[in-house]
C-alpha atoms as a PDB file:
ATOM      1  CA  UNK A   1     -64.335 242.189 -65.968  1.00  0.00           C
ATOM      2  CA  UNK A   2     -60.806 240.017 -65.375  1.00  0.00           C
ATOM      3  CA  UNK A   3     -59.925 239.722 -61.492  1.00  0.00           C
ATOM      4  CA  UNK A   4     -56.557 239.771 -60.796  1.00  0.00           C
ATOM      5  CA  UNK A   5     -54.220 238.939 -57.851  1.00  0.00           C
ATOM      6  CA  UNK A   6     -50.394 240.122 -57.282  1.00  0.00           C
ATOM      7  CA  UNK A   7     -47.911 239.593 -54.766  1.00  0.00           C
ATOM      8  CA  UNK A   8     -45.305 242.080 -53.911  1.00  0.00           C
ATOM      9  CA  UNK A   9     -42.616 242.908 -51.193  1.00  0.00           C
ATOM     10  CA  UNK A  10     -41.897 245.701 -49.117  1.00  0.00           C
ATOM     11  CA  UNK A  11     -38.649 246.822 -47.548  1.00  0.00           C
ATOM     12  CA  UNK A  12     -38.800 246.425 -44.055  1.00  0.00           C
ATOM     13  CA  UNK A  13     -39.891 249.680 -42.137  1.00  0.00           C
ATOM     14  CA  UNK A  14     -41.079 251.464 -45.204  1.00  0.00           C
ATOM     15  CA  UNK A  15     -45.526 250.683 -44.953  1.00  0.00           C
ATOM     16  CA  UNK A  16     -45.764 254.186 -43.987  1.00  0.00           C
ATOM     17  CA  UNK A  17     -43.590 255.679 -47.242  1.00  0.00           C
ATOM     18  CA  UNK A  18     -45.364 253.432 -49.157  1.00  0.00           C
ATOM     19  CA  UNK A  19     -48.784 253.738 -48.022  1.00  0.00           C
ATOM     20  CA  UNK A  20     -48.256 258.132 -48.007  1.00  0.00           C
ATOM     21  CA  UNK A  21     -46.769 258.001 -52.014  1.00  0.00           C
ATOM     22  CA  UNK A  22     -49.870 255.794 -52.963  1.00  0.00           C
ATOM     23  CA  UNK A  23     -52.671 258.400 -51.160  1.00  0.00           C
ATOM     24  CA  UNK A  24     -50.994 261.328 -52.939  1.00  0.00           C
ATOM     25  CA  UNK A  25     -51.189 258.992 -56.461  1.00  0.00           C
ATOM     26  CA  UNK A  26     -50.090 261.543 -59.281  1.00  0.00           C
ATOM     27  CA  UNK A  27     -53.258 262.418 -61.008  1.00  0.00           C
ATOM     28  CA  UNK A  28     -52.133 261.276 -64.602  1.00  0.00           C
ATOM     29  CA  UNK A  29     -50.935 258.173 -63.189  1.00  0.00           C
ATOM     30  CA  UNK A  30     -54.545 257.308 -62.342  1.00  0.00           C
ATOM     31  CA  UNK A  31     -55.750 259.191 -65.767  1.00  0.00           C
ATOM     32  CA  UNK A  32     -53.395 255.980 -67.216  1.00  0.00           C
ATOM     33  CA  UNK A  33     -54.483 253.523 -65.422  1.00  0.00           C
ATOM     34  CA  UNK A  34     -58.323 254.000 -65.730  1.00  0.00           C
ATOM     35  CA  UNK A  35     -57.238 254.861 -69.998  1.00  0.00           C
ATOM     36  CA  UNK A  36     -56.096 251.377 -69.844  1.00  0.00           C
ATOM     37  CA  UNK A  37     -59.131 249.195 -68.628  1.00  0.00           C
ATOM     38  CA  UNK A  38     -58.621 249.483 -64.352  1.00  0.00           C
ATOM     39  CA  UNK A  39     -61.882 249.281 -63.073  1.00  0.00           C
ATOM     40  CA  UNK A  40     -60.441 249.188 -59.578  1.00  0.00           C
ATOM     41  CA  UNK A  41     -57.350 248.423 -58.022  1.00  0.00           C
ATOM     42  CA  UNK A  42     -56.646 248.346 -53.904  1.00  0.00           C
ATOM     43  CA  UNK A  43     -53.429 246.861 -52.300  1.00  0.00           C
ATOM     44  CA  UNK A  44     -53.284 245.802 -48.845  1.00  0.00           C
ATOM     45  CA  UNK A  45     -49.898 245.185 -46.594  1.00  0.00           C
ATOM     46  CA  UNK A  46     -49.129 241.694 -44.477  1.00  0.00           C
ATOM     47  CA  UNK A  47     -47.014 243.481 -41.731  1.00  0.00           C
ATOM     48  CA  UNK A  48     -45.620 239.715 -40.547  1.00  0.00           C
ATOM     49  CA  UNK A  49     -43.505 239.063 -43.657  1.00  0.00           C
ATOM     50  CA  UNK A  50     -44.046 242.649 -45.497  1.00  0.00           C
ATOM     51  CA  UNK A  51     -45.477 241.185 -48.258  1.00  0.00           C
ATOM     52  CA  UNK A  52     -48.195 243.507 -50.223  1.00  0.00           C
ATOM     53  CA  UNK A  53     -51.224 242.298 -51.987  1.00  0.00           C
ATOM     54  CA  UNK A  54     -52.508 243.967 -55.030  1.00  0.00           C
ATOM     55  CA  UNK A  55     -56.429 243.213 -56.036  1.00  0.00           C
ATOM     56  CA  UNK A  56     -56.916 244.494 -59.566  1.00  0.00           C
ATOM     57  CA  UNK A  57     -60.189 244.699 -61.444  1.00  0.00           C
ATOM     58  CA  UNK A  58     -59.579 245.553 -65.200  1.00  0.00           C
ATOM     59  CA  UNK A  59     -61.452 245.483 -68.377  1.00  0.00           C
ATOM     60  CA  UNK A  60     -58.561 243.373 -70.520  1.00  0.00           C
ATOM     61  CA  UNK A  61     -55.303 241.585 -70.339  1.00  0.00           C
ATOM     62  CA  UNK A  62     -54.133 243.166 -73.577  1.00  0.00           C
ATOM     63  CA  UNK A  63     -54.670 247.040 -72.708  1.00  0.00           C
ATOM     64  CA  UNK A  64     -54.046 246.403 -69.085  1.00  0.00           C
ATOM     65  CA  UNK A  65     -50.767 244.649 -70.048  1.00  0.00           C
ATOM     66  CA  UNK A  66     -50.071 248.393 -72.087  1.00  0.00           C
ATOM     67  CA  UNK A  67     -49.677 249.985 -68.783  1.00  0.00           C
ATOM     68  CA  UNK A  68     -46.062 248.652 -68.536  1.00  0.00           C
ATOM     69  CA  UNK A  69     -44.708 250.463 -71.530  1.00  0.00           C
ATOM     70  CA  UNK A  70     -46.283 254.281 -70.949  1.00  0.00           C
ATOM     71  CA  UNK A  71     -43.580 256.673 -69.819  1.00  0.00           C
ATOM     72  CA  UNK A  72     -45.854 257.743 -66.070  1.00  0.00           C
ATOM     73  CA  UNK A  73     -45.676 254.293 -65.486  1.00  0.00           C
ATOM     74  CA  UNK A  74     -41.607 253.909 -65.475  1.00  0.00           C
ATOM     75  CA  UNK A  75     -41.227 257.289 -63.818  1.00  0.00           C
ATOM     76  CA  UNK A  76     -43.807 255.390 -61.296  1.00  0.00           C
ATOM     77  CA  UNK A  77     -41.468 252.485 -61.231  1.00  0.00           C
ATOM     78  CA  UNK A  78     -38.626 254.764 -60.393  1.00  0.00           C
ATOM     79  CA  UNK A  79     -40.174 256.616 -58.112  1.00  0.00           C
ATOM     80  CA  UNK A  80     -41.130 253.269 -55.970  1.00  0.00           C
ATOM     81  CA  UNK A  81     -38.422 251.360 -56.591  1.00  0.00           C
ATOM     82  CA  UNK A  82     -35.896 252.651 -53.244  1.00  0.00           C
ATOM     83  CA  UNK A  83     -39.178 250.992 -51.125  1.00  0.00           C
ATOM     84  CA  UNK A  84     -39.535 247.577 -52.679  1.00  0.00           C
ATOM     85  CA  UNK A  85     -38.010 244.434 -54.534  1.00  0.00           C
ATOM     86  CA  UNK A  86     -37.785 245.745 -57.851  1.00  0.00           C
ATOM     87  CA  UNK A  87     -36.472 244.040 -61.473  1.00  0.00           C
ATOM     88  CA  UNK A  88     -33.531 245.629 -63.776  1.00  0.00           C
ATOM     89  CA  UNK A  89     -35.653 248.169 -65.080  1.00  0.00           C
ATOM     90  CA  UNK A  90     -37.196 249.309 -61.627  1.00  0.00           C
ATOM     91  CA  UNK A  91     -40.698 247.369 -61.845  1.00  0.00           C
ATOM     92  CA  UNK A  92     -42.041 245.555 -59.066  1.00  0.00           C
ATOM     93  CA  UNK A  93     -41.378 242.361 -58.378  1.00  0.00           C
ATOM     94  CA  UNK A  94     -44.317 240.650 -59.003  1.00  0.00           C
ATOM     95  CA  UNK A  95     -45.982 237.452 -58.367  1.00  0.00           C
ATOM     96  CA  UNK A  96     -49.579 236.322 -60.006  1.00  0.00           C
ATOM     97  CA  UNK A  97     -51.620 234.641 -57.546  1.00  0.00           C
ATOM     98  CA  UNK A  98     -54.401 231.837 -58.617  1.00  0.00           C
ATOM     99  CA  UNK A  99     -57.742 232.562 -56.817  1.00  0.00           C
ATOM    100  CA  UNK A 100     -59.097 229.453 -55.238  1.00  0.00           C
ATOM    101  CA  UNK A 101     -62.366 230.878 -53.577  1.00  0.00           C
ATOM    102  CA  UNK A 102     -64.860 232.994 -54.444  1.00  0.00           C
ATOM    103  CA  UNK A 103     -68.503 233.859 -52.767  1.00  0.00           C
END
């Protein structure tokens, strides 16, 4: 199992939106992500600077890294993208954070 660690941002106001599209998570977007080696995943929200934290738990870089390039995913990304910092192609904004601690 690879642990990783992402860093996202919010638009201001929008936890709620955010938070309600994620609990009703279109079945075969979870189908894809489990196909492609998530274990678990759980994102949590900093509501001083909006930021969102993404805790991932998948099987391998390689078929995790597949996930970007299914067509669920970019309707996903479209979906999303009028609630958060997104890239050219409507993908999050993302940045990898290094774990320093572990029990």
């Amino acid at each position: 199992m690879i642990k990783k660690a992402i860093r996202m941002k919010l638009y201001s106001g929008l936890k709620e939106d955010y938070a309600k599209r994620h609990n009703e998570l279109w079945p075969e977007m979870r189908e894809m992500l489990k196909e492609n080696g998530a274990i678990s995943y759980s994102i949590f929200f900093d509501p001083e600077t909006d930021y969102l934290f993404g805790y991932l738990e998948i099987e391998d870089e390689e078929k995790w890294a597949q996930t970007a390039d299914t067509e669920i995913n970019r309707k996903w990304w479209d979906f999303m993208a009028d609630l958060m910092e997104t890239n050219s192609d409507n993908s999050p904004v993302t940045f990898d954070l290094e774990q320093v601690f572990e029990l």
